[in-house]
Protein backbone atom coordinates (compact mmCIF):
# COMPACT_ATOMS: atom_id res chain seq x y z
CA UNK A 1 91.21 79.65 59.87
CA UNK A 2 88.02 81.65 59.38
CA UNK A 3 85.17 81.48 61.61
CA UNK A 4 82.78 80.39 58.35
CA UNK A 5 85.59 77.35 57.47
CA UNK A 6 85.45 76.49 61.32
CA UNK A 7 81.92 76.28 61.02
CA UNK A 8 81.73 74.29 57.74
CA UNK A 9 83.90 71.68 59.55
CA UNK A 10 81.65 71.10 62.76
CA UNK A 11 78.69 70.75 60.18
CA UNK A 12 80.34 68.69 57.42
CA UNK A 13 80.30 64.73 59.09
CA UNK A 14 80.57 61.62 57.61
CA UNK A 15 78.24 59.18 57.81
CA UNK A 16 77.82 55.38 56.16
CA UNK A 17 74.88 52.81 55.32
CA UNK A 18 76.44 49.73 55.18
CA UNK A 19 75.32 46.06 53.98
CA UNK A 20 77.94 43.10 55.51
CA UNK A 21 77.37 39.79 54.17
CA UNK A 22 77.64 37.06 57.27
CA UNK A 23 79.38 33.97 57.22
CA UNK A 24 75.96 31.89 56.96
CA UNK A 25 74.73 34.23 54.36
CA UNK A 26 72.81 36.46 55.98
CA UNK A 27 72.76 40.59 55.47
CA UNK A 28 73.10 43.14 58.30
CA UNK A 29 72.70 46.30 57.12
CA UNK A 30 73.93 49.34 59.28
CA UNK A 31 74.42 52.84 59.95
CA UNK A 32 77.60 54.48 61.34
CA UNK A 33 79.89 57.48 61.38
CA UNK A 34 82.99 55.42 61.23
CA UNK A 35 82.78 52.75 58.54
CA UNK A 36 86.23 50.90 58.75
CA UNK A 37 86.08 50.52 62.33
CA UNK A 38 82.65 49.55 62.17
CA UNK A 39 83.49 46.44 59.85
CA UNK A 40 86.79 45.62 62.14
CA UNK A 41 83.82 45.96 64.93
CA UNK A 42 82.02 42.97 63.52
CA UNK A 43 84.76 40.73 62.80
CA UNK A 44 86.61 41.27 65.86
CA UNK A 45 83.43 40.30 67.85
CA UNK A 46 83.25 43.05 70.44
CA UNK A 47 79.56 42.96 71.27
CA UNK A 48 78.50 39.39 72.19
CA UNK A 49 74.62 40.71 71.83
CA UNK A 50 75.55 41.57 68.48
CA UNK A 51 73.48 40.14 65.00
CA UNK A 52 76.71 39.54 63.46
CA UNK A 53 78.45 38.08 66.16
CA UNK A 54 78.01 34.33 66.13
CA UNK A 55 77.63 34.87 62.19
CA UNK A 56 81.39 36.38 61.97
CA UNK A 57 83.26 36.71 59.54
CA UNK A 58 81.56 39.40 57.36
CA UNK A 59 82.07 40.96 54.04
CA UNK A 60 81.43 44.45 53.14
CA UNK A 61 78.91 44.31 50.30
CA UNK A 62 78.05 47.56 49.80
CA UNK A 63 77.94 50.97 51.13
CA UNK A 64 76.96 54.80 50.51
CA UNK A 65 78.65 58.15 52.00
CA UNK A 66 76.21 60.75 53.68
CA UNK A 67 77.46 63.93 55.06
CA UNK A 68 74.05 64.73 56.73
CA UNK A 69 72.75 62.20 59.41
CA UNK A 70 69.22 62.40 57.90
CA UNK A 71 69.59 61.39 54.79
CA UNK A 72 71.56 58.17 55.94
CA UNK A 73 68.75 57.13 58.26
CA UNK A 74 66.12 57.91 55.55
CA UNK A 75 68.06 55.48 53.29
CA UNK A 76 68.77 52.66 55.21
CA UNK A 77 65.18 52.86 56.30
CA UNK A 78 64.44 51.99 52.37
CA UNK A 79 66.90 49.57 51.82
CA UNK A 80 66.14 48.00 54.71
CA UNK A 81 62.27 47.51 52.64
CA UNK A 82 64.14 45.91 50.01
CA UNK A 83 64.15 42.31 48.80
CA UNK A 84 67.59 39.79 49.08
CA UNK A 85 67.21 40.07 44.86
CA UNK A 86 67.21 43.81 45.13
CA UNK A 87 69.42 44.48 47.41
CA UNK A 88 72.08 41.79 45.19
CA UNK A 89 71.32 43.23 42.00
CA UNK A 90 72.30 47.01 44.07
CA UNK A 91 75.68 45.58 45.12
CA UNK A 92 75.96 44.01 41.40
CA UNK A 93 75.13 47.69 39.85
CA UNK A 94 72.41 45.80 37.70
CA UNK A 95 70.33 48.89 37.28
CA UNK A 96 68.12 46.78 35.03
CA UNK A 97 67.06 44.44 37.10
CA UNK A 98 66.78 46.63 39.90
CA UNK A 99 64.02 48.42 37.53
CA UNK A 100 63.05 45.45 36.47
CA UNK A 101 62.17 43.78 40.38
CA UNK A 102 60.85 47.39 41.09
CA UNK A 103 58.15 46.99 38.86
CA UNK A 104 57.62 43.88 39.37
CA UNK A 105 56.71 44.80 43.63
CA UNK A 106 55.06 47.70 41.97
CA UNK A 107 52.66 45.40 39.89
CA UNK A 108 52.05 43.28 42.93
CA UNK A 109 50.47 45.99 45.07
CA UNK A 110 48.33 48.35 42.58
CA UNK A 111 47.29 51.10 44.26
CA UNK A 112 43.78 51.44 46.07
CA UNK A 113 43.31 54.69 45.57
CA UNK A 114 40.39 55.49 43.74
CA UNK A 115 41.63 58.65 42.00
């Protein structure tokens, strides 16, 4: 194997945002290298300090591949910002409404600036 492939390897990782629904409804949203045994993780109750574990079992609503750590934090950080309805109409694919309740926030908060 060449020393470029070799390379390429150690630098190509995978990396997951995640969104589990809980069994009282709830969303935990979550970042992680290893997304299977992430989700086993939660159900199997490992970590007693936990969000999801006194809210087990939960359902993997939706999730997105990353192969640079940075760009998985950034987005997490924004879903994290968004509404239950956004979020929903993400795992739906309603790219319509997701417009739609983005414009909506949008129209909400106008912009102070005065130029």
């Amino acid at each position: 194997m060449s020393l470029i492939l070799k390379t390429f390897m150690k630098l190509s990782h995978n990396y997951y945002i995640y969104i589990v629904q809980c069994s009282d409804g709830l969303y935990y949203m979550g970042f992680i290298d290893d997304l299977d045994r992430r989700i086993i993780e939660h159900n199997e109750g490992l970590d007693p300090t936990c969000f999801t574990y006194i809210r087990r079992r939960v359902i993997l609503k939706y999730f997105e591949h990353f192969t640079e750590a940075t760009q998985g934090i950034a987005r997490e950080k924004q879903l994290k910002g968004w509404s239950r309805k956004k979020k929903e109409a993400l795992f739906q694919e309603d790219y319509e409404l997701l417009k739609k309740l983005s414009l909506a926030k949008a129209s909400n908060h106008p912009s102070t600036s005065s130029g």
